[in-house]
C-alpha atoms as a PDB file:
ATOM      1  CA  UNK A   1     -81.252 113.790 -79.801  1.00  0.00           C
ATOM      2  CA  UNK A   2     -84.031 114.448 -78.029  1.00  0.00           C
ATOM      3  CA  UNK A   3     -85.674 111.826 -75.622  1.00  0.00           C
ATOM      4  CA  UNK A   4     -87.960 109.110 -76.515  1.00  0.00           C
ATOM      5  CA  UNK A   5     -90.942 108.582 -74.768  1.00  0.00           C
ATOM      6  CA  UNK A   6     -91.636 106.311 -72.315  1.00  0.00           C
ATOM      7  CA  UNK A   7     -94.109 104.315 -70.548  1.00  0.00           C
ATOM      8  CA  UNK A   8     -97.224 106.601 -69.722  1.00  0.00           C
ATOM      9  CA  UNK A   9     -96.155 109.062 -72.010  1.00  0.00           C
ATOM     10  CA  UNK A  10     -96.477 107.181 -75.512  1.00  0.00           C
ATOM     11  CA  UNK A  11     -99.633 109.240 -76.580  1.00  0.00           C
ATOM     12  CA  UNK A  12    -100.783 106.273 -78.993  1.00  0.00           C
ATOM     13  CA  UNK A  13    -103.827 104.570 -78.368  1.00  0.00           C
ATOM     14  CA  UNK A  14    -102.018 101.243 -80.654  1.00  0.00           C
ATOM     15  CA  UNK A  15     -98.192 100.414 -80.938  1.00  0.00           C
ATOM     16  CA  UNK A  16     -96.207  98.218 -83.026  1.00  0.00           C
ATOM     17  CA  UNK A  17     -93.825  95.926 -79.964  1.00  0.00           C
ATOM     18  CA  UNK A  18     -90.766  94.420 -80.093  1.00  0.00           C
ATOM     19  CA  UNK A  19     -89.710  92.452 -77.635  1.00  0.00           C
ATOM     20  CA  UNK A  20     -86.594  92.733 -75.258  1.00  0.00           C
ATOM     21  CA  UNK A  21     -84.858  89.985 -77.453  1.00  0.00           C
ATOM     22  CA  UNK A  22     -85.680  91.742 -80.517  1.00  0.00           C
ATOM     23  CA  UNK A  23     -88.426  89.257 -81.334  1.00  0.00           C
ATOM     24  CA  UNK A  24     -91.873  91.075 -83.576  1.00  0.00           C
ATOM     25  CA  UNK A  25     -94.769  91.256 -80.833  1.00  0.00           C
ATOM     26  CA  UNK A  26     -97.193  92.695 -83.356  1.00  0.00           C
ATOM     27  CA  UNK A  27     -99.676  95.737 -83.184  1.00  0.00           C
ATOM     28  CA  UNK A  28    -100.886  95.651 -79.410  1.00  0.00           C
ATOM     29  CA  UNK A  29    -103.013  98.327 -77.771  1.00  0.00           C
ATOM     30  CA  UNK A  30    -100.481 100.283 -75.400  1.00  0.00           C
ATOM     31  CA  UNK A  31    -102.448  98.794 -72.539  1.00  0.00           C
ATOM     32  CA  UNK A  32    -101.508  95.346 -73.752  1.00  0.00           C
ATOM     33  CA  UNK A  33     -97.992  96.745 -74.649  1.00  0.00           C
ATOM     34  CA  UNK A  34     -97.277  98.298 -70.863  1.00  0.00           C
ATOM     35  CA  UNK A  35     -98.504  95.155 -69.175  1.00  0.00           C
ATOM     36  CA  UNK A  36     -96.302  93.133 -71.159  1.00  0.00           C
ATOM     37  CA  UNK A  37     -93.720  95.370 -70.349  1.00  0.00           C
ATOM     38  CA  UNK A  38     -94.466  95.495 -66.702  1.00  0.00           C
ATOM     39  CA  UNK A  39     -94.304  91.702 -66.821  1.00  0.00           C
ATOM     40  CA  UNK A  40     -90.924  91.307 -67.735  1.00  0.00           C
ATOM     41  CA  UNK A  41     -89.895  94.394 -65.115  1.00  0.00           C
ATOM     42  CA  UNK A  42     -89.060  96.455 -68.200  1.00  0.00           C
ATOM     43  CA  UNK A  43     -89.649  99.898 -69.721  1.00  0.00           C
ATOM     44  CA  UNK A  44     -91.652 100.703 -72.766  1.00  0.00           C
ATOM     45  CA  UNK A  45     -89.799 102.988 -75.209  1.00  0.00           C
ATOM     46  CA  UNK A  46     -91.435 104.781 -78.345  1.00  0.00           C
ATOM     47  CA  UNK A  47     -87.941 104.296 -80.465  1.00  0.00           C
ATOM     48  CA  UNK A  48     -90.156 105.686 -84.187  1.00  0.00           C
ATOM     49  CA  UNK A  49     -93.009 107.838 -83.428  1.00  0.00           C
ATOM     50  CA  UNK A  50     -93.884 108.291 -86.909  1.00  0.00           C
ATOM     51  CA  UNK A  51     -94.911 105.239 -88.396  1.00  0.00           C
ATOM     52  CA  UNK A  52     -97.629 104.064 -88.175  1.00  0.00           C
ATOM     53  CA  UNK A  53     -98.459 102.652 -85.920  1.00  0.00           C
ATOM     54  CA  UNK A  54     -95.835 103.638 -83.798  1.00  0.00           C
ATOM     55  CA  UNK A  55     -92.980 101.663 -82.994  1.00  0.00           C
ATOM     56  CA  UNK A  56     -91.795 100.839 -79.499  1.00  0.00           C
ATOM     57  CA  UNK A  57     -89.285  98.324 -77.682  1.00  0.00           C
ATOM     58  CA  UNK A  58     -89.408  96.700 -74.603  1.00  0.00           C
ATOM     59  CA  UNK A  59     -86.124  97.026 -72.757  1.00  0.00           C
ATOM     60  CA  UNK A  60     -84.283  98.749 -69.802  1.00  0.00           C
ATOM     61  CA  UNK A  61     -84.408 102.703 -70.658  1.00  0.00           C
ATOM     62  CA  UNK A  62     -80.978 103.365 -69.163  1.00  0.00           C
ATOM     63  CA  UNK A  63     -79.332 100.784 -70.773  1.00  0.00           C
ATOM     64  CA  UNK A  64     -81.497 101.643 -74.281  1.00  0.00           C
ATOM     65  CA  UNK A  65     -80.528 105.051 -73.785  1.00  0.00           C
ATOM     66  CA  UNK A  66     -76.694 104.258 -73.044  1.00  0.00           C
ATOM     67  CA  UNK A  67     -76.481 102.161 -76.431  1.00  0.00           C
ATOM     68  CA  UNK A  68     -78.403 105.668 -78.542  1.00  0.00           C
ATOM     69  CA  UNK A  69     -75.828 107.396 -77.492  1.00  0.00           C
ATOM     70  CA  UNK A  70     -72.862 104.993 -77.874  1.00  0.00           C
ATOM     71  CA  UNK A  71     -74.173 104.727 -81.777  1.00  0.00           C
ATOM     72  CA  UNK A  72     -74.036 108.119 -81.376  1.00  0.00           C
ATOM     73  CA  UNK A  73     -70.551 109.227 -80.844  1.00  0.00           C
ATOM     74  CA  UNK A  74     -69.306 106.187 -83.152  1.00  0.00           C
ATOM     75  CA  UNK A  75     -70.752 107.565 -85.834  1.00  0.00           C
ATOM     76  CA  UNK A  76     -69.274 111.194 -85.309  1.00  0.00           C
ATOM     77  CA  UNK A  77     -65.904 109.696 -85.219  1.00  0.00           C
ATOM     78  CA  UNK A  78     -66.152 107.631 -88.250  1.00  0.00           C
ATOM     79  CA  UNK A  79     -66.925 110.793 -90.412  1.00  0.00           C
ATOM     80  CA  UNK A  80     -64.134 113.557 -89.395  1.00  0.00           C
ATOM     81  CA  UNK A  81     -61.441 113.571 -91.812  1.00  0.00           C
ATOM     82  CA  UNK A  82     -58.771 116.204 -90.833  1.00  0.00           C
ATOM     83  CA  UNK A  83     -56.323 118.338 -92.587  1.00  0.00           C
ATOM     84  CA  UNK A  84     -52.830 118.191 -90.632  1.00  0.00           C
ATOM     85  CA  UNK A  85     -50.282 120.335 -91.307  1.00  0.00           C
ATOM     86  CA  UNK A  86     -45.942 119.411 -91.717  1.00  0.00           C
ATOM     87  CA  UNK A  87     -43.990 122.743 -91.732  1.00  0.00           C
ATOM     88  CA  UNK A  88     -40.762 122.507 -93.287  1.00  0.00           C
ATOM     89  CA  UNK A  89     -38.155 125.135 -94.277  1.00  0.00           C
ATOM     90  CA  UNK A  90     -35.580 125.165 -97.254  1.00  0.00           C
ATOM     91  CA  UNK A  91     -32.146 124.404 -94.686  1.00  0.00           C
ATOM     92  CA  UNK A  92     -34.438 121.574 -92.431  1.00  0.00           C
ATOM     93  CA  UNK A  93     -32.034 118.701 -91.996  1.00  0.00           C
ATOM     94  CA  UNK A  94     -32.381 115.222 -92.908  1.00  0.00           C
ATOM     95  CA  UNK A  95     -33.293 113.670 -89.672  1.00  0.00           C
ATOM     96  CA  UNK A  96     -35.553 116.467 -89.280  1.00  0.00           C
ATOM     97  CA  UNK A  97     -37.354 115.459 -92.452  1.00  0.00           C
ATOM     98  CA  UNK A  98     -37.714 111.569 -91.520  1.00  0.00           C
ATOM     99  CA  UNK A  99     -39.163 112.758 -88.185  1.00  0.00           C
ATOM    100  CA  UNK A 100     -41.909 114.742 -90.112  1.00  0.00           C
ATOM    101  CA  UNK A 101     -42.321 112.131 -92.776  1.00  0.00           C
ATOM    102  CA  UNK A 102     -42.852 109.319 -89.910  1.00  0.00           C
ATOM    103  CA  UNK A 103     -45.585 111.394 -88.214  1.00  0.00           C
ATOM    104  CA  UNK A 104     -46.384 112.057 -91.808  1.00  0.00           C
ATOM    105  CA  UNK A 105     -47.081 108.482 -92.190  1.00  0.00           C
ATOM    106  CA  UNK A 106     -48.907 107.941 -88.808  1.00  0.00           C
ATOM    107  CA  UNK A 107     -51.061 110.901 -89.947  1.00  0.00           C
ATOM    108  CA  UNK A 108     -51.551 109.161 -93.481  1.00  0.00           C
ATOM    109  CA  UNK A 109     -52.323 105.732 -91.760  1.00  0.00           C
ATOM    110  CA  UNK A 110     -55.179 107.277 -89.732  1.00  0.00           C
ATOM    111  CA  UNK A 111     -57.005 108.273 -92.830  1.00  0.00           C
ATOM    112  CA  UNK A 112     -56.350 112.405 -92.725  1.00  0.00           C
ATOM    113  CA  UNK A 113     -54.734 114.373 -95.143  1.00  0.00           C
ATOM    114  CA  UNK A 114     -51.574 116.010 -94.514  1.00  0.00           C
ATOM    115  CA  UNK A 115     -50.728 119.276 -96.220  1.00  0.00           C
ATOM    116  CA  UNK A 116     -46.719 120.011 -96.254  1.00  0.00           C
ATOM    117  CA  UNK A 117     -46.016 123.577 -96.220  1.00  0.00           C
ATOM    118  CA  UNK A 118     -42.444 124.462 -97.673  1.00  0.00           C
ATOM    119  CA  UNK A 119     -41.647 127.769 -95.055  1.00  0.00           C
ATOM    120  CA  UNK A 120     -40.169 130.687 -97.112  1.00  0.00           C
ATOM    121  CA  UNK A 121     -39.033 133.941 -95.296  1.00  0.00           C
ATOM    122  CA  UNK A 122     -38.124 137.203 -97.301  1.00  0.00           C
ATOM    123  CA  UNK A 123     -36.379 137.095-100.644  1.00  0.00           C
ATOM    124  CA  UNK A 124     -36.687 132.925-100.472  1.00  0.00           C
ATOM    125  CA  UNK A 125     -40.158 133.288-102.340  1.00  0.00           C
ATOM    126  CA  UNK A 126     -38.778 133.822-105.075  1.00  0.00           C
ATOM    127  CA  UNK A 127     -36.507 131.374-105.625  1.00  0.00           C
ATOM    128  CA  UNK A 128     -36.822 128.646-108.768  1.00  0.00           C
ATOM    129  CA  UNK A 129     -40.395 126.860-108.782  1.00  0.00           C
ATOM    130  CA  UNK A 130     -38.292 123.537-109.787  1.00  0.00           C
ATOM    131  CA  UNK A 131     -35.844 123.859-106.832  1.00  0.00           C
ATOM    132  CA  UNK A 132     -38.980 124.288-104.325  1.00  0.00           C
ATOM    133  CA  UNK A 133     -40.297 121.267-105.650  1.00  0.00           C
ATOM    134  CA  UNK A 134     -37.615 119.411-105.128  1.00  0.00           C
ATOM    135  CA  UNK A 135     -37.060 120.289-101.085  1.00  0.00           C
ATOM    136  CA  UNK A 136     -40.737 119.054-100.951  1.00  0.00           C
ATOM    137  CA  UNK A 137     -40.256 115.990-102.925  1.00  0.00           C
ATOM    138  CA  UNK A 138     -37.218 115.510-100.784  1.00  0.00           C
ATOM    139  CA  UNK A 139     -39.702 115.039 -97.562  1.00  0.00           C
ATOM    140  CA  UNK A 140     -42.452 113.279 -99.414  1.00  0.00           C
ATOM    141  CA  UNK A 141     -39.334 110.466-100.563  1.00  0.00           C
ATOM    142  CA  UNK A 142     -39.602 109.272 -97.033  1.00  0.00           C
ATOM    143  CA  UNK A 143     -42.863 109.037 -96.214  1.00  0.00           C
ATOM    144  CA  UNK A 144     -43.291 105.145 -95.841  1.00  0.00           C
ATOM    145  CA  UNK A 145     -47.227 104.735 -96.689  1.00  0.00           C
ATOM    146  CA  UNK A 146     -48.552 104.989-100.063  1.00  0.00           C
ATOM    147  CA  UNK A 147     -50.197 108.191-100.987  1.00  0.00           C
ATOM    148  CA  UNK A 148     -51.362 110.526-103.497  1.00  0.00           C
ATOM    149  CA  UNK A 149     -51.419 114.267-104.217  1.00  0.00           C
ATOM    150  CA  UNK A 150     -54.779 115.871-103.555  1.00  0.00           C
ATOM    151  CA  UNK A 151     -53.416 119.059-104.717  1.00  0.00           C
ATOM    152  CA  UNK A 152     -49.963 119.460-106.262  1.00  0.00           C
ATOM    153  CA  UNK A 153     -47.118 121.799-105.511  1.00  0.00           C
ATOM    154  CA  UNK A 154     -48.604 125.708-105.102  1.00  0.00           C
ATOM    155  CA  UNK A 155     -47.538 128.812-104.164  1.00  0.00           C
ATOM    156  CA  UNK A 156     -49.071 129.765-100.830  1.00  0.00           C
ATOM    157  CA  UNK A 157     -48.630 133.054 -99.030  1.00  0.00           C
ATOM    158  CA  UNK A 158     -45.891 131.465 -96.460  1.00  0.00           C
ATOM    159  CA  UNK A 159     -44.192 129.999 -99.242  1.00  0.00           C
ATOM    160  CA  UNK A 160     -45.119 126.721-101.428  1.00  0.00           C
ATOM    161  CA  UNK A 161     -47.774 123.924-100.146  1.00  0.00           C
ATOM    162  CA  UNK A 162     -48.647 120.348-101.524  1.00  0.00           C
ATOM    163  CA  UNK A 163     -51.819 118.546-100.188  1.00  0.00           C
ATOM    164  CA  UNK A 164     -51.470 114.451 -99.980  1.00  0.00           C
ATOM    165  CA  UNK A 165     -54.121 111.900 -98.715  1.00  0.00           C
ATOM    166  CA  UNK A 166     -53.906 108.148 -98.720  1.00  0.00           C
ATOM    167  CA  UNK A 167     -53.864 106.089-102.186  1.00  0.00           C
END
């Protein structure tokens, strides 16, 4: 984001103000709108230089410029959705498959998806398509969140993977 501009450098000859407490000042001439500003020991801060006229806040540009960029990184979190990834193989053990189902479910619970490879080395690939299933069904039994399968049961290159987000 690039900086707004502030003070002496609003270019505008007339400005739409709000006030420090959020209140609607109305269209003053930037003269008007810096001595008001001045007044209150405050900045003046162009926040939308396109409308017209522009737009611009009276407040405290460190603390303006703190809260941008706080709105800023909240929304960038909000958004990302990620695709972890459970490795199991055909001879994992049972407590080896409730520890990757519970961080299956942690995963699940923060919103991402969780893909659940089924690890097949050499002549394992090809093996029954109905008894790979089942070793991944036999993981996905003890995941404790509700889900649902994004993409079902495939064949992958490593061996067989199943995609599952939250219901």
């Amino acid at each position: 984001m690039s900086q707004p501009r502030i003070n002496q450098q609003i270019k505008a000859s007339e400005v739409r103000v709000i006030g420090s407490k959020g209140e609607n000042l109305g269209v003053l001439t930037l003269q008007e709108a810096l001595k008001a500003a001045d007044e209150l020991e405050l900045d003046l801060i162009e926040i939308s230089p396109n409308a017209n006229p522009p737009v611009a806040k009276i407040a405290d540009v460190g603390k303006f410029l703190y809260e941008e960029n706080k709105k800023a990184k909240t929304s960038k979190k909000s958004h990302s959705v990620e695709i972890k990834t459970v490795q199991i193989k055909l001879g994992t053990g049972d407590h080896d498959l409730s520890l990757k189902a519970k961080k299956t479910s942690e995963w699940l619970a923060e919103g991402n998806r969780v893909k659940v490879d089924l690890f097949l080395p050499g002549r394992a690939k090809y093996l029954d398509e109905k008894f790979l299933k089942e070793r991944i069904e036999r993981m996905l039994k003890l995941v404790s969140v509700d889900y649902k399968v994004a993409t079902p049961a495939t064949k992958s290159p490593k061996g067989m993977s199943v995609l599952i987000e939250r219901a």
